[in-house]
Protein backbone atom coordinates (compact mmCIF):
# COMPACT_ATOMS: atom_id res chain seq x y z
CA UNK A 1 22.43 -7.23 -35.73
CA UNK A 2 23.27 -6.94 -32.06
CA UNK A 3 26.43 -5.36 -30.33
CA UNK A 4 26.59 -6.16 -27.13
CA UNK A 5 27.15 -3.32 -24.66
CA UNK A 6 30.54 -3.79 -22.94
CA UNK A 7 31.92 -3.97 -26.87
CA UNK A 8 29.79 -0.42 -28.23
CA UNK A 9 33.11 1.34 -26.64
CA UNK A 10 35.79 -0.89 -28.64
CA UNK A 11 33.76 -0.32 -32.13
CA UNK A 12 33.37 3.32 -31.17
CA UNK A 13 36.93 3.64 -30.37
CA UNK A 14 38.06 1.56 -33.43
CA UNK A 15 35.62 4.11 -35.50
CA UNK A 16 33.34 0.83 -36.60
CA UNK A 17 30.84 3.11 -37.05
CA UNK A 18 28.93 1.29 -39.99
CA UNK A 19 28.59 -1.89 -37.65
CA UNK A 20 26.91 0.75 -35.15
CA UNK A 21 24.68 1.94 -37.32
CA UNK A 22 23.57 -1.59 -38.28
CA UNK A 23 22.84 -2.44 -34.56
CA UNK A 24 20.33 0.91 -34.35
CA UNK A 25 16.88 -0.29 -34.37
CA UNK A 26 14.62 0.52 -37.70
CA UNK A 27 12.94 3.96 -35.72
CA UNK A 28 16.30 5.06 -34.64
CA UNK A 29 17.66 3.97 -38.78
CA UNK A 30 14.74 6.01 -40.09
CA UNK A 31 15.50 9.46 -38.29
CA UNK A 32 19.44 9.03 -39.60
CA UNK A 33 20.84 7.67 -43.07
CA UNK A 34 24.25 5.64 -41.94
CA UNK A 35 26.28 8.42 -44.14
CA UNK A 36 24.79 10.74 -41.91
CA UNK A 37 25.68 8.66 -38.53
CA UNK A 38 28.94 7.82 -39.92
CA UNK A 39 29.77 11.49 -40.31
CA UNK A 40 28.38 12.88 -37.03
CA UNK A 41 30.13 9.91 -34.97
CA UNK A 42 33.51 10.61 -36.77
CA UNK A 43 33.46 13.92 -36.12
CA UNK A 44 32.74 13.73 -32.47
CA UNK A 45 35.47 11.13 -32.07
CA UNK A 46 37.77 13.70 -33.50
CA UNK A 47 37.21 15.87 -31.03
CA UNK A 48 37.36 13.33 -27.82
CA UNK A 49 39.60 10.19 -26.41
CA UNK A 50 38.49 6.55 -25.70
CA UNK A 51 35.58 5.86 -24.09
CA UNK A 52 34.97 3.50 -21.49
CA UNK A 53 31.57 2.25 -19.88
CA UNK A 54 31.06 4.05 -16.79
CA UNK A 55 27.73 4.37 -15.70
CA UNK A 56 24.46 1.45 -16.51
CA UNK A 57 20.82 1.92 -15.03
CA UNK A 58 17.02 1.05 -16.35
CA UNK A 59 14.57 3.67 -16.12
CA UNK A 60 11.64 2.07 -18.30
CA UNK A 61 10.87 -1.94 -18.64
CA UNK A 62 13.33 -4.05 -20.67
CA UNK A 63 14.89 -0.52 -21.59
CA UNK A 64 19.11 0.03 -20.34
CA UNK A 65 20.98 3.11 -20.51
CA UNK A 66 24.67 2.94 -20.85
CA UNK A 67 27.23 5.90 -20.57
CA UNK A 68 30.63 5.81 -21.88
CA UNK A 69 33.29 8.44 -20.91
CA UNK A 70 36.14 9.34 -22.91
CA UNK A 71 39.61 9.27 -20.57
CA UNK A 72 40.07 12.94 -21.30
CA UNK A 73 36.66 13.17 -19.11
CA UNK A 74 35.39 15.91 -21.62
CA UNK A 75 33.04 14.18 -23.60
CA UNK A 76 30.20 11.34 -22.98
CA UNK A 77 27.68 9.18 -24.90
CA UNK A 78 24.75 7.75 -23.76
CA UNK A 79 23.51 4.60 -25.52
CA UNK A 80 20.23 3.33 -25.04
CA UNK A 81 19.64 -0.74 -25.71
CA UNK A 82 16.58 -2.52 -26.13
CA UNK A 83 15.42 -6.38 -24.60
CA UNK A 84 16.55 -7.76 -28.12
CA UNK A 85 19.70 -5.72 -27.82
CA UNK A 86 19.13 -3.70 -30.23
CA UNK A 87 20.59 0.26 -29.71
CA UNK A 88 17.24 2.75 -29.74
CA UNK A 89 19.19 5.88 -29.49
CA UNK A 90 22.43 7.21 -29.41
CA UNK A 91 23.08 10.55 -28.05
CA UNK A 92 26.76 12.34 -27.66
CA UNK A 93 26.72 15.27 -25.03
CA UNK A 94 29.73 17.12 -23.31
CA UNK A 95 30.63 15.75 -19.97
CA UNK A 96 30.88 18.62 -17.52
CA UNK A 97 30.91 19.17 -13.57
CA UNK A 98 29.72 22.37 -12.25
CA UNK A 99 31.51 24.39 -9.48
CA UNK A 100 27.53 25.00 -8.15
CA UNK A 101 27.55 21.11 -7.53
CA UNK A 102 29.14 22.16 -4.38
CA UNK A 103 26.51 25.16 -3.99
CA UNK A 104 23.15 23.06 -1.88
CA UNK A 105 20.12 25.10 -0.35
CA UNK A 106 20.22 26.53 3.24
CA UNK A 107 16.87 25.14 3.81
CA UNK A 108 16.10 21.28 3.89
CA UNK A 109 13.24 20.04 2.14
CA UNK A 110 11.33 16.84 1.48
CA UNK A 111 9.45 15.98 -2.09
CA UNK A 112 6.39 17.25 -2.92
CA UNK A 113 4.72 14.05 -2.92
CA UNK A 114 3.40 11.46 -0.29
CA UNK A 115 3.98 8.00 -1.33
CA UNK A 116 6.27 6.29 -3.40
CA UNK A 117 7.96 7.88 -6.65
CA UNK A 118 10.54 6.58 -9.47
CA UNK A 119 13.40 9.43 -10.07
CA UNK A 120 13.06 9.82 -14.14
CA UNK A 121 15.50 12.24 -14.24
CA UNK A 122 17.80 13.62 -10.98
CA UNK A 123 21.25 13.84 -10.59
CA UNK A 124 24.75 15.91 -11.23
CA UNK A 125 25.94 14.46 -14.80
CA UNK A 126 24.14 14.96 -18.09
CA UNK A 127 23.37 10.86 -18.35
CA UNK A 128 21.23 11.03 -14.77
CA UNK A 129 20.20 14.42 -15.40
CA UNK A 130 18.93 16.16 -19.10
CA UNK A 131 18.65 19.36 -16.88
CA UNK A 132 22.16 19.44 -15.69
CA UNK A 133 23.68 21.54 -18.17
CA UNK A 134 21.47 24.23 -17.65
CA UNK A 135 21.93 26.87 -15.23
CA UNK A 136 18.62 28.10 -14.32
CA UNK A 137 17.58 23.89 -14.17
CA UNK A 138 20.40 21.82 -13.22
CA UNK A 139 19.33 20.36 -10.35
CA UNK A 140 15.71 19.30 -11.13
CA UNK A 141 14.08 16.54 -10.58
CA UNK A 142 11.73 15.12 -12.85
CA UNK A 143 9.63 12.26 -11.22
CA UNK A 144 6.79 9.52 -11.83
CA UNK A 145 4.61 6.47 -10.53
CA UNK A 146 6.03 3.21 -11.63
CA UNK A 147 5.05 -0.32 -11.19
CA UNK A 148 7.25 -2.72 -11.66
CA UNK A 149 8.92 -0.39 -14.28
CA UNK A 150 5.74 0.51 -16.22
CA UNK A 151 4.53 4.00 -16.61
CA UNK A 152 1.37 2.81 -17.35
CA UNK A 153 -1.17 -0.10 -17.55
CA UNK A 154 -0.55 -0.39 -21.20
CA UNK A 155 -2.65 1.95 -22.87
CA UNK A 156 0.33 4.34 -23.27
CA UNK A 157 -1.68 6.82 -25.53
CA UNK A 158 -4.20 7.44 -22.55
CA UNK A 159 -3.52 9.90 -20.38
CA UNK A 160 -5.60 8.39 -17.52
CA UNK A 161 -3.59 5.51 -18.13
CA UNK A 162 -0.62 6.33 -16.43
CA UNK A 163 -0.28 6.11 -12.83
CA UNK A 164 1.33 9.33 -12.55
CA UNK A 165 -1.80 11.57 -13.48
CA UNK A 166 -3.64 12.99 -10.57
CA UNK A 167 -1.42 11.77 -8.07
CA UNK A 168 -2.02 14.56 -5.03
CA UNK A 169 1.31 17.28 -5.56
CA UNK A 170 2.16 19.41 -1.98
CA UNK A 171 4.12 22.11 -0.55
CA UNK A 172 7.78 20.84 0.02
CA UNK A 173 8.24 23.08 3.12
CA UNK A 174 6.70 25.95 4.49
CA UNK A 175 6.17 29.13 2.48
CA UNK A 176 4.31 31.96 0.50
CA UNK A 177 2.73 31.26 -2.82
CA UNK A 178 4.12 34.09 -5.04
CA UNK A 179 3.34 32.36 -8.57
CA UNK A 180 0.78 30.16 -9.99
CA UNK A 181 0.34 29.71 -13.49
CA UNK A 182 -2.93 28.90 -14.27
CA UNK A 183 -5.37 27.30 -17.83
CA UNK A 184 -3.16 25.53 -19.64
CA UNK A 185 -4.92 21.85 -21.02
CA UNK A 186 -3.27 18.84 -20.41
CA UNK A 187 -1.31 17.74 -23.53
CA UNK A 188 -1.93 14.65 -25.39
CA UNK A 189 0.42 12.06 -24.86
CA UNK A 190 3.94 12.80 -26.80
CA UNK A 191 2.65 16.33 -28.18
CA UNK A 192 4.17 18.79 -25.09
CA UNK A 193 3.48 22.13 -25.34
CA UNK A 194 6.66 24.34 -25.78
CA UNK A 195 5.18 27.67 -25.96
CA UNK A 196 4.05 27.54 -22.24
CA UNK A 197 7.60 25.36 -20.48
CA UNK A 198 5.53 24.65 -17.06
CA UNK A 199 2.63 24.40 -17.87
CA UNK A 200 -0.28 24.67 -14.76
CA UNK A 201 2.90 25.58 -11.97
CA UNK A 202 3.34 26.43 -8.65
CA UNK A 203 5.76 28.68 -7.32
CA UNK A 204 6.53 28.88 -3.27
CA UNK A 205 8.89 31.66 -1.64
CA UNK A 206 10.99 29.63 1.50
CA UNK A 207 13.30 31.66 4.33
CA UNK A 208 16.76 32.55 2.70
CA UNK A 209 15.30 33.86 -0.34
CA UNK A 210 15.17 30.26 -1.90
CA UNK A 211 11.77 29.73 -4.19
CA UNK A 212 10.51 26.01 -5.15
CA UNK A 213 8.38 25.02 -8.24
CA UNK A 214 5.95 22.16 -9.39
CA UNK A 215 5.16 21.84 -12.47
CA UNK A 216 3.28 19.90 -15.37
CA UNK A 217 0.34 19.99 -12.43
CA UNK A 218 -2.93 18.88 -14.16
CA UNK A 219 -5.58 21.18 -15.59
CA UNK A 220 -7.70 22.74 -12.90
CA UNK A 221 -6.04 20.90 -9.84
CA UNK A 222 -4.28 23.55 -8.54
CA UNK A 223 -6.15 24.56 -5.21
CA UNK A 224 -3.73 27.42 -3.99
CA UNK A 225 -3.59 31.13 -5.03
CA UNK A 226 -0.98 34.02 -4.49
CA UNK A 227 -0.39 34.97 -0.77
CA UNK A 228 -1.46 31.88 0.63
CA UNK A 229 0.82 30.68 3.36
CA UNK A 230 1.23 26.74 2.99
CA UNK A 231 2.75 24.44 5.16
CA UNK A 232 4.69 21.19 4.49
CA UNK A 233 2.59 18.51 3.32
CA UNK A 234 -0.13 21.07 2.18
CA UNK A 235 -2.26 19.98 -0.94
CA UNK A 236 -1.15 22.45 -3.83
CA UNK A 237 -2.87 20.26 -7.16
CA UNK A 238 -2.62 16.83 -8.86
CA UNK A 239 0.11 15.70 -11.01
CA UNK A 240 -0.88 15.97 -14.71
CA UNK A 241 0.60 16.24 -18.41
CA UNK A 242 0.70 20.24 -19.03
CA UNK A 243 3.71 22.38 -20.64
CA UNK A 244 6.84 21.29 -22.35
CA UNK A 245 6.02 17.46 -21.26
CA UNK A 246 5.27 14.54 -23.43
CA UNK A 247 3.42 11.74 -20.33
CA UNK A 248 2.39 12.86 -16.99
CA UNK A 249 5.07 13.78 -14.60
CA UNK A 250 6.04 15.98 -12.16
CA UNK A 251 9.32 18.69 -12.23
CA UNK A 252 10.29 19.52 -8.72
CA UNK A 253 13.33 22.20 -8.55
CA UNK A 254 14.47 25.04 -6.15
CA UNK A 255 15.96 28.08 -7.56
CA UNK A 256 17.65 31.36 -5.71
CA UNK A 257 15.48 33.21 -7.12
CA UNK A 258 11.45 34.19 -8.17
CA UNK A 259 13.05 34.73 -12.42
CA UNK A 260 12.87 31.22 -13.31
CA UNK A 261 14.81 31.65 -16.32
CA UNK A 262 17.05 34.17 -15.02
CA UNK A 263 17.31 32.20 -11.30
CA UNK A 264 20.04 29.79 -10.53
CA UNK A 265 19.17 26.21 -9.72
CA UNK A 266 20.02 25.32 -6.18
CA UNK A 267 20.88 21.39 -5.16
CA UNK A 268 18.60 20.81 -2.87
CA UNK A 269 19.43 19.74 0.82
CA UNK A 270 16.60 17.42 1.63
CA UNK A 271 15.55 16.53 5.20
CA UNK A 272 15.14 12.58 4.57
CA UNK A 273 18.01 11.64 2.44
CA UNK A 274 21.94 12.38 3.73
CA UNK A 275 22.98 11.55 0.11
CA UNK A 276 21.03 12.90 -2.68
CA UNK A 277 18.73 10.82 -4.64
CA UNK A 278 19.40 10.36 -8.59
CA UNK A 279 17.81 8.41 -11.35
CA UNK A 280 16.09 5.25 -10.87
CA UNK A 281 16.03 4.94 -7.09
CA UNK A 282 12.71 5.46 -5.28
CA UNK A 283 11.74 8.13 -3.16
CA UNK A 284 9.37 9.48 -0.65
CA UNK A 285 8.12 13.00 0.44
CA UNK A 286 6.24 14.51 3.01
């Protein structure tokens, strides 16, 4: 069954759950009974308004991402629809704005990359950003090579295969290395490592206190060591597939301080870009 995606909010709003559920695709049917979907979509409703369709982008082939807002603008759900319109995943979230949108970093930066990259994941909501509701990440970027709005060449269980991995990874702006976290393999595809978050990471002290991190870098790339002084454009590694991260990408984020789970995440003021860049656009670096 399909449901279209400018009527998901009336069926939602109505409560037609059960035609919902029959519009999820077999994976998505297979991870949650429709008693179970039923119940967890009822009770969220309880607890919002009506939604409305807000926000629509594409950040893999054939693959669009809805988000519906509720008019109390407290709660959010993103809905995720295949080329046969078919709904691969469902997922409710809060919708919050932080006062620290307004907070952006004294220094400017560029990315740490030097060609063309695909945002993945930047931006100041939950639906352009899975970092945003977390302080010490908010404003992260997570970003890959894409052609023509493939990851990969098609062998998606290859690690080599996707244009991302060993792309060359340098210094945003001028600073002192004061981190590097070193010998951690890069995972096989879809298997991340959560016991080590950043896997093979970089970490770069700027003027004003303000510290900027790579991470994910691939398994012996990293070139730098503590105390070196890098400047803007310097080669710090390759992009690879280490830490908490399923394909090769790379996590780009400035916090106010060296903690990174402690530190606040700062927006970042970037030298090229007078409005900030968010999911699916394309950017450049250095």
């Amino acid at each position: 069954m399909k449901v279209l995606p400018e009527d998901f909010a009336k069926l939602f709003n109505k409560r037609n759950f059960n035609i919902l559920y029959l519009a999820l695709t077999s994976d998505y049917k297979a991870l949650m009974s429709e008693e179970e979907f039923v119940t967890y979509a009822n009770d969220f409703k309880n607890n919002s308004g009506d939604f409305e369709l807000k926000f629509h982008n594409s950040i893999h082939y054939k693959i669009d991402r809805y988000c519906f807002i509720d008019d109390k603008g407290h709660h959010m759900i993103t809905a995720v629809f295949n080329q046969n319109g078919e709904i691969g995943g469902i997922q409710f979230d809060l919708h919050e704005q932080f006062e620290t949108d307004n907070d952006y970093t004294k220094n400017k930066f560029k990315f740490p990359i030097n060609d063309d990259w695909f945002v993945l994941w930047g931006g100041t909501n939950a639906f352009l950003n899975y970092h945003y509701p977390f302080k010490n990440q908010r404003y992260a970027y997570d970003l890959i090579q894409s052609i023509s709005g493939h990851a990969h060449n098609g062998l998606e269980t290859k690690i080599s295969s996707y244009f991302t991995y060993g792309k060359d990874v340098v210094a945003p702006l001028k600073g002192e290395v004061v981190d590097v976290y070193l010998h951690q393999p890069d995972n096989f595809i879809g298997i991340p490592n959560m016991d080590q978050p950043m896997g093979n990471a970089v970490v770069i002290k700027h003027e004003h206190d303000e510290y900027s991190m790579v991470a994910h870098l691939q398994a012996g790339s990293i070139i730098v060591r503590v105390g070196d002084i890098v400047e803007q454009g310097d080669l710090l590694g390759q992009a690879g597939n280490s830490g908490a991260s399923n394909e090769p990408h790379l996590h780009f984020q400035v916090t106010d301080g060296r903690d990174l789970i402690e530190s606040k995440s700062l927006r970042i003021r970037f030298e090229d870009y007078k409005e900030d860049p968010v999911q699916a656009e394309t950017v450049r670096g250095v």
